[in-house]
N, C-alpha and C. Protein backbone atom coordinates (compact mmCIF):
# COMPACT_ATOMS: atom_id res chain seq x y z
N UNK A 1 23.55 2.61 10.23
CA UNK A 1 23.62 3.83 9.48
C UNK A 1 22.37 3.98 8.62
N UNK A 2 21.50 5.23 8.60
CA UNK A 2 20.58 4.92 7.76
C UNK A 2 20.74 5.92 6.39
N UNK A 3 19.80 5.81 5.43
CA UNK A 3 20.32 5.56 4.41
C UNK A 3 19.27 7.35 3.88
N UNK A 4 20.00 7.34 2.64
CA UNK A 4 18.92 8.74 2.64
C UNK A 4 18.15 8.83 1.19
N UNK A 5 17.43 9.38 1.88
CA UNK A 5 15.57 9.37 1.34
C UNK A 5 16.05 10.17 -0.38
N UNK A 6 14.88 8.84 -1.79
CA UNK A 6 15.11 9.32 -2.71
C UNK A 6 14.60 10.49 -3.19
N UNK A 7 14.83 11.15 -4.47
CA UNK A 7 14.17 12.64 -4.70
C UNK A 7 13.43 11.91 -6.02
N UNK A 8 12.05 12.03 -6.50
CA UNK A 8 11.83 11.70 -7.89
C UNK A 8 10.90 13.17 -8.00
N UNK A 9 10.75 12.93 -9.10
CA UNK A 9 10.02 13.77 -9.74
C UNK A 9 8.42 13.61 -10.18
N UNK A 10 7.35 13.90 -9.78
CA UNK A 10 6.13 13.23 -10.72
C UNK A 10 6.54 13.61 -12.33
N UNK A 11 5.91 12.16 -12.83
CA UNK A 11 5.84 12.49 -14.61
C UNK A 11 4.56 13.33 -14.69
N UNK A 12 3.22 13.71 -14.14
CA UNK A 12 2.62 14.72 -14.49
C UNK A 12 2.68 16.13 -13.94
N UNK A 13 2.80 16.42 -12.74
CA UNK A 13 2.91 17.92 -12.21
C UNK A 13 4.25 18.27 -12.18
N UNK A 14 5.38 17.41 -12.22
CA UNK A 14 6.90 17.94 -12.01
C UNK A 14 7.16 18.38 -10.49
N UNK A 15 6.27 17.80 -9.87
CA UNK A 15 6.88 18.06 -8.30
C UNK A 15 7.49 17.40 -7.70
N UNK A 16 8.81 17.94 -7.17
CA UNK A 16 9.75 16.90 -6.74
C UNK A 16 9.49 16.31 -5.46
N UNK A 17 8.98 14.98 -5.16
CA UNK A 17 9.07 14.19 -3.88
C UNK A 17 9.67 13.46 -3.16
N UNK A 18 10.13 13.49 -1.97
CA UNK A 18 10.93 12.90 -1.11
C UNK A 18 10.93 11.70 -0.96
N UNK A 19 11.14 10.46 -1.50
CA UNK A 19 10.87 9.42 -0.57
C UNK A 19 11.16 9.16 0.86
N UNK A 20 10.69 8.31 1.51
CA UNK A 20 11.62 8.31 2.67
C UNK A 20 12.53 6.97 2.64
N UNK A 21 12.22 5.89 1.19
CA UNK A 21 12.98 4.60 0.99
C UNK A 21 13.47 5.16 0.12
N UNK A 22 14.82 4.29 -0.05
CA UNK A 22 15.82 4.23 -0.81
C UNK A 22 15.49 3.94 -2.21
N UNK A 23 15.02 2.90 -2.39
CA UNK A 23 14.08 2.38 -3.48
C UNK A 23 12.89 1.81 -3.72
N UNK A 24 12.18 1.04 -4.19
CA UNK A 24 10.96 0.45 -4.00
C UNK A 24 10.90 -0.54 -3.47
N UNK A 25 9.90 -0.68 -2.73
CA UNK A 25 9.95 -1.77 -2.03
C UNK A 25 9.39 -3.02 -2.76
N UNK A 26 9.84 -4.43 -2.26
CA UNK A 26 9.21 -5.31 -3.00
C UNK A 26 8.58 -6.32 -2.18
N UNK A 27 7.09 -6.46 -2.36
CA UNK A 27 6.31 -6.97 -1.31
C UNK A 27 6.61 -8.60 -1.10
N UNK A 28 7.36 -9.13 -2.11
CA UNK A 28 7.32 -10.49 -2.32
C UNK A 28 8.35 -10.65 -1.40
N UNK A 29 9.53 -9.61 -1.44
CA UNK A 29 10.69 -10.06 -0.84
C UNK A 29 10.24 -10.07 1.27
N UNK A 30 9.03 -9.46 1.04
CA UNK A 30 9.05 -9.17 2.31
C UNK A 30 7.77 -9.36 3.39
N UNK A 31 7.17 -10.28 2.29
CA UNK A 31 5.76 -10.90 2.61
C UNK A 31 4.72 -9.96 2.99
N UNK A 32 4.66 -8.72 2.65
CA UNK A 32 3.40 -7.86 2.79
C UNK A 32 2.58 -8.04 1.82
N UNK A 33 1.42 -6.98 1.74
CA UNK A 33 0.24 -6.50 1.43
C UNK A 33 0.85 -4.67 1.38
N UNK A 34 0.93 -4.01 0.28
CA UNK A 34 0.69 -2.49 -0.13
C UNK A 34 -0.46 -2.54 -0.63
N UNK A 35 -1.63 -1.76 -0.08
CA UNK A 35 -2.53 -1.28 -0.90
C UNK A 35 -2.86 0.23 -0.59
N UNK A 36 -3.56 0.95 -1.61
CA UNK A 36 -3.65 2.60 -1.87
C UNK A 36 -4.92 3.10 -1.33
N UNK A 37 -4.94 4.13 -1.29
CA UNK A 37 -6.17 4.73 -0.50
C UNK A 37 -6.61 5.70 -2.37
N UNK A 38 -8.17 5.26 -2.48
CA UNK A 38 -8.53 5.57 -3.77
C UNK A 38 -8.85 7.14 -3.71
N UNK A 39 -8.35 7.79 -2.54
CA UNK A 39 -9.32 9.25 -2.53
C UNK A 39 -7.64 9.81 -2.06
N UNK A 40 -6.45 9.62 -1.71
CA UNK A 40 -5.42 10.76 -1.62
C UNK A 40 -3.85 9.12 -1.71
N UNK A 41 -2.84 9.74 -1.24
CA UNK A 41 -1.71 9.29 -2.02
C UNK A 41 -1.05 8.47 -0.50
N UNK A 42 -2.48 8.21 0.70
CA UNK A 42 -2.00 7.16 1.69
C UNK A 42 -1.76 5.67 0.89
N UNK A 43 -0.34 5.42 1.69
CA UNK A 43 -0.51 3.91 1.58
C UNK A 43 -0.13 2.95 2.59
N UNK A 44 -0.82 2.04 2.60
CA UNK A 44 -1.52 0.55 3.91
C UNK A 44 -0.74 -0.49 3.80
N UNK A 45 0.32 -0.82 4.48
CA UNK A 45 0.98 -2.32 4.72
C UNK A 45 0.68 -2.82 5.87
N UNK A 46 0.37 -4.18 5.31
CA UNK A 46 0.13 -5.02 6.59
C UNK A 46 1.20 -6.46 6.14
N UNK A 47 1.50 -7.17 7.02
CA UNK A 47 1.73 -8.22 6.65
C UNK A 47 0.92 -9.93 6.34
N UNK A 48 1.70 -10.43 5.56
CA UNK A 48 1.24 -12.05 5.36
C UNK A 48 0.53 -12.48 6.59
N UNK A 49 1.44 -12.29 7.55
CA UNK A 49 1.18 -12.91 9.22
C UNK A 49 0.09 -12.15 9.78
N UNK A 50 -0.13 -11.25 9.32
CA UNK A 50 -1.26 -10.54 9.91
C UNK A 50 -2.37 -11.19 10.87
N UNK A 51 -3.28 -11.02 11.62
CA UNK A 51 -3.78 -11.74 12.68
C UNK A 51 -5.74 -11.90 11.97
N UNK A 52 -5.44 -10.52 11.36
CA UNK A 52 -7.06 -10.04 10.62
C UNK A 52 -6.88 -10.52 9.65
N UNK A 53 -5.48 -10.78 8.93
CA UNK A 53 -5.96 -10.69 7.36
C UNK A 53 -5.88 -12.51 7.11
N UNK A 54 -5.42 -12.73 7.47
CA UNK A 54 -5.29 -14.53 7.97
C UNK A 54 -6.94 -14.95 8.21
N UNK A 55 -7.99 -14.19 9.40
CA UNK A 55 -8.98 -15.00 9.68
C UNK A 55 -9.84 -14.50 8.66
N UNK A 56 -9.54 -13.52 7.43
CA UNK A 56 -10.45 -13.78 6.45
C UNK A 56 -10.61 -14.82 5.25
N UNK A 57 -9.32 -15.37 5.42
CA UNK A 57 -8.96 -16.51 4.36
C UNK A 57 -9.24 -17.54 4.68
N UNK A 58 -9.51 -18.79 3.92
CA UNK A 58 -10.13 -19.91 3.88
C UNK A 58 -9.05 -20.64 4.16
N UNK A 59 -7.26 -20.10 3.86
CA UNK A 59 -6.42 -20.94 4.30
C UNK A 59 -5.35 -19.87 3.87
N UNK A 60 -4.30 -20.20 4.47
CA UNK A 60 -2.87 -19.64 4.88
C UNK A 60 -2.17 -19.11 3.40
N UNK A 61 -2.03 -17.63 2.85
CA UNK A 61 -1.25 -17.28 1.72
C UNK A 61 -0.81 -16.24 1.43
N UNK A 62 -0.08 -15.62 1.44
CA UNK A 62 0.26 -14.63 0.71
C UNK A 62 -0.39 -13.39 0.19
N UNK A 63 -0.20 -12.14 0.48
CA UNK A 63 -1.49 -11.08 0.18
C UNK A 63 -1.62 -10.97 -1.51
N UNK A 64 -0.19 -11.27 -2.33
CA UNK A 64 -0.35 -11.29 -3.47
C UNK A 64 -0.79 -12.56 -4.53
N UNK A 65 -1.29 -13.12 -3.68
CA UNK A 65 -1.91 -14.81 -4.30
C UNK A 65 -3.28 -14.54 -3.77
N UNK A 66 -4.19 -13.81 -3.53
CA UNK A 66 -5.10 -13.61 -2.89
C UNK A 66 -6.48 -13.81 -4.60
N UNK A 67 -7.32 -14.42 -4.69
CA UNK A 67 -8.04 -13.96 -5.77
C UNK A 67 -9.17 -12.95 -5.52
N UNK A 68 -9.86 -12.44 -6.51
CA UNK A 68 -10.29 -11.03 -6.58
C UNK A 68 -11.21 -10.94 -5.48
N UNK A 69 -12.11 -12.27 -5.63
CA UNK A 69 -13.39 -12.54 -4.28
C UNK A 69 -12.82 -12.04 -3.12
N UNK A 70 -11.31 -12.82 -2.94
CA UNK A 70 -10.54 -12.51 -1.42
C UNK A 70 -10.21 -11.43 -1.07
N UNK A 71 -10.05 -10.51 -1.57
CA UNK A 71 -9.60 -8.87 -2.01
C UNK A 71 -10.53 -8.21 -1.73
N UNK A 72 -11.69 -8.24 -2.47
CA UNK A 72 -13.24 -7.34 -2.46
C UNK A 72 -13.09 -7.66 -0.63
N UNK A 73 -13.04 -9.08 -0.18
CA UNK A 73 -13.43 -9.47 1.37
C UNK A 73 -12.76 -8.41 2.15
N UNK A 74 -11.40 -8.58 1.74
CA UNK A 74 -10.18 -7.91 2.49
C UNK A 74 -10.56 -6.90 2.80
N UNK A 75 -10.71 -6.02 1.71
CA UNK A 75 -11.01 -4.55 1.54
C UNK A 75 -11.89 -4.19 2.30
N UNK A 76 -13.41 -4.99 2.43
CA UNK A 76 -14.22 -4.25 2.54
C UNK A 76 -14.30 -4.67 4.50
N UNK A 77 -13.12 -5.20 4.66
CA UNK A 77 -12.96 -5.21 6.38
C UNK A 77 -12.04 -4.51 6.80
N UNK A 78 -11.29 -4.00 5.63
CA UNK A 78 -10.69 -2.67 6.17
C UNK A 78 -11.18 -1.21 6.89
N UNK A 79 -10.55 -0.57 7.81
CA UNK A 79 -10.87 1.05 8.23
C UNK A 79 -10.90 1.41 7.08
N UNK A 80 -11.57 2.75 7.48
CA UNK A 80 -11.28 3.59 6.43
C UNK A 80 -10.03 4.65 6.40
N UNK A 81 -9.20 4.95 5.12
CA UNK A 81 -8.31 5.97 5.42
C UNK A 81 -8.46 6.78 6.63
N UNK A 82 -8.05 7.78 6.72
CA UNK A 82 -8.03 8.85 7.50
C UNK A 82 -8.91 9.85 6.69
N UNK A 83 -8.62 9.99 4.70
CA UNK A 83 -9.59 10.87 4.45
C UNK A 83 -10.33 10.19 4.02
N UNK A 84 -10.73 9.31 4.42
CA UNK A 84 -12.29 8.67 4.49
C UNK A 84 -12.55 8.09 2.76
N UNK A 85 -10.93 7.77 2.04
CA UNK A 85 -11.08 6.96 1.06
C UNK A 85 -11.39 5.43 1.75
N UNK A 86 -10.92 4.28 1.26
CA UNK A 86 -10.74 2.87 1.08
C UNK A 86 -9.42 2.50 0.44
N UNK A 87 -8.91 1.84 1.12
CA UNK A 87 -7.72 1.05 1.04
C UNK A 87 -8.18 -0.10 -0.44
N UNK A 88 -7.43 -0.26 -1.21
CA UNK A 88 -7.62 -1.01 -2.30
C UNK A 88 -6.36 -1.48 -3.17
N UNK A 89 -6.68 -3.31 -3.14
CA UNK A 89 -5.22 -4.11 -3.85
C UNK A 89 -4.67 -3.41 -5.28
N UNK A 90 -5.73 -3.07 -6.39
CA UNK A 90 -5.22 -2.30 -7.16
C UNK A 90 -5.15 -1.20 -7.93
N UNK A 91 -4.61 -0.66 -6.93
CA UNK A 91 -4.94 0.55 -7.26
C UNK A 91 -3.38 1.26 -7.53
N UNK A 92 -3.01 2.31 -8.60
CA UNK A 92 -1.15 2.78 -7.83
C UNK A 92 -1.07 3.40 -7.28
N UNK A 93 0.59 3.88 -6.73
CA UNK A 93 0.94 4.53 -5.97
C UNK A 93 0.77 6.53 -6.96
N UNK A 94 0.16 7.01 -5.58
CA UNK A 94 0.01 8.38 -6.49
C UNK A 94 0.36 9.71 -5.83
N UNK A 95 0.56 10.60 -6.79
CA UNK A 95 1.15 11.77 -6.28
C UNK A 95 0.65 12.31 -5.31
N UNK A 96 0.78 13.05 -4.44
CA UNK A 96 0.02 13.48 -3.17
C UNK A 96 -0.18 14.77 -3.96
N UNK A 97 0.26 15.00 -4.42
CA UNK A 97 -0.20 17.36 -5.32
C UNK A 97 -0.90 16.31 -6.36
N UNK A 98 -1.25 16.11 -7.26
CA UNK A 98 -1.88 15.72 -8.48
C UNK A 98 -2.45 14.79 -8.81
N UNK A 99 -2.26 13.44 -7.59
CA UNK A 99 -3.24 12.15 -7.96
C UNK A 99 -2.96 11.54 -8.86
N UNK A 100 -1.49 11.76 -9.55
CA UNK A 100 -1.24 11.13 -10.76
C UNK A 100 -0.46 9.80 -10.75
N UNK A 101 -0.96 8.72 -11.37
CA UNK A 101 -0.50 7.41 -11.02
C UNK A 101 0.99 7.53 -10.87
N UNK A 102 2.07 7.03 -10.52
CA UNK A 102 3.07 6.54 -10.32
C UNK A 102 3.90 5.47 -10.38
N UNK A 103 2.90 4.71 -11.54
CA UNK A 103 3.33 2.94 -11.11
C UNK A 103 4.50 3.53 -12.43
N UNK A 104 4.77 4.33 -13.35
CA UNK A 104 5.91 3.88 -14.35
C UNK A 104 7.06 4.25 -13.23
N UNK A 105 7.12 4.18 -12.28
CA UNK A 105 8.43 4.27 -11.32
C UNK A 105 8.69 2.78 -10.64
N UNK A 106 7.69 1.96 -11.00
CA UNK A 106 8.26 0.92 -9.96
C UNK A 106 8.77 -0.28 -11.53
N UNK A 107 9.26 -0.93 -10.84
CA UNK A 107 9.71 -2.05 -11.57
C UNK A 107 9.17 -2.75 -12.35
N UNK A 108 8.35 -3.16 -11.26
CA UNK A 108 7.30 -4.35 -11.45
C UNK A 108 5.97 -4.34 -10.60
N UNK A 109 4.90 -5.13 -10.91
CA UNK A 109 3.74 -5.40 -9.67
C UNK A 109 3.85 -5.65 -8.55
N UNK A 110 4.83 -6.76 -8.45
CA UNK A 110 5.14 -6.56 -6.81
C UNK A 110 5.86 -5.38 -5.95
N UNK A 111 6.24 -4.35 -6.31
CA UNK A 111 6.66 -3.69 -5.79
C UNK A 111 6.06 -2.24 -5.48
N UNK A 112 6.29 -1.49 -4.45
CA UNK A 112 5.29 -0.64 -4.49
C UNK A 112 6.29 1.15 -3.30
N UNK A 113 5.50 1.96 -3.50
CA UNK A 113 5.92 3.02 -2.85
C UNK A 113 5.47 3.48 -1.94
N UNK A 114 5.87 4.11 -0.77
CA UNK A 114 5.78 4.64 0.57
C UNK A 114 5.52 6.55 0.25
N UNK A 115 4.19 6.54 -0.67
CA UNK A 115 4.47 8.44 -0.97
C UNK A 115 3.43 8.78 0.34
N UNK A 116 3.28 9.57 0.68
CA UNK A 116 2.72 10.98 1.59
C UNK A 116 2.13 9.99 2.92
N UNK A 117 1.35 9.90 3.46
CA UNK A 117 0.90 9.02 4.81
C UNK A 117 1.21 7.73 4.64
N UNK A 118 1.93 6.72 5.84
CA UNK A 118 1.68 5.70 6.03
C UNK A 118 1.14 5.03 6.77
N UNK A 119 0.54 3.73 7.19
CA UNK A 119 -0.09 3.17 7.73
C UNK A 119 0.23 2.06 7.74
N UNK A 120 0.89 1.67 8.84
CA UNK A 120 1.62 0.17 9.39
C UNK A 120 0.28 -0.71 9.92
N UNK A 121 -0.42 -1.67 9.01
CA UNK A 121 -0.95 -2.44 9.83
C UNK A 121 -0.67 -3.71 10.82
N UNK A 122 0.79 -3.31 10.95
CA UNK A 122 1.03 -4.02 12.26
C UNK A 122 1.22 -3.34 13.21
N UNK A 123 1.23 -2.15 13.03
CA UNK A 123 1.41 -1.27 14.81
C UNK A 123 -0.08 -0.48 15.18
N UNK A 124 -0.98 -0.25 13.86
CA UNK A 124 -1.56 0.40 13.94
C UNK A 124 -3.38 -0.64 13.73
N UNK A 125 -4.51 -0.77 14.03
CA UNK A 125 -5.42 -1.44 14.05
C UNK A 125 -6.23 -0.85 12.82
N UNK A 126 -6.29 -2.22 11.82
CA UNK A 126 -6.58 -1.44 10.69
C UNK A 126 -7.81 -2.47 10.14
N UNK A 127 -8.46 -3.31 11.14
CA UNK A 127 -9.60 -3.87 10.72
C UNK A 127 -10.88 -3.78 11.26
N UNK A 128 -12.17 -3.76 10.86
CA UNK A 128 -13.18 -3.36 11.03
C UNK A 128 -13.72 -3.99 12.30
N UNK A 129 -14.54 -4.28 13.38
CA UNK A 129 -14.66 -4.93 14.50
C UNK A 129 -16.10 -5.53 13.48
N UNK A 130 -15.64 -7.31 13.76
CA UNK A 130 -16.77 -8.12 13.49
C UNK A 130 -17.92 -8.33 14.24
């Protein structure tokens, strides 16, 4: 049975948005990587297991144990969005009408939101050719 999509509100423009999750997701519980696209309100999951994000690391961990050096790496072997932003670890989740951060909706750091485009980097090829 699936479950139905939340309604929030942005705290700056007041436009009401659909989620298509129930609640926020929490990356820890589920061994991903969320990161934001710095130019519109896409956001990029890939997983721990990932095949790319594994041969940039020096050894086997977690996207949220990653230090900043490992991140800048990550990033900058990422595609680019679709609108030709960059995918980036911290950045928040943001309104698709207004660009306005969104993180006072999540819990905590590990957790993150699914607003306007997504991008599965496990179905979809989301690393740069070496």
């Amino acid at each position: 049975m699936g479950h139905k999509a939340v309604v929030i509100t942005c705290p700056h423009c007041a436009r009401v948005l659909d989620l298509p999750q129930k609640y926020p997701y929490h990356a820890g519980l589920s061994s991903v990587a969320a990161l934001y696209c710095d130019l519109c309100s896409t956001t990029l999951v890939f997983s721990s297991y990932n095949a790319g994000f594994i041969s940039l690391l020096d050894e086997a961990k977690h996207p949220w144990t990653v230090s900043d050096d490992e991140k800048e790496r990550i990033e900058a072997h990422l595609v680019p969005c679709l609108c030709g932003g960059q995918f980036r670890f911290d950045l928040p989740p943001r309104c698709p009408s207004c660009s306005g951060s969104l993180t006072a909706l999540l819990p905590d750091s590990m957790s993150y939101l699914v607003i306007g485009n997504h991008v599965d980097g496990e179905t979809c090829d989301i690393w740069l050719k070496r």
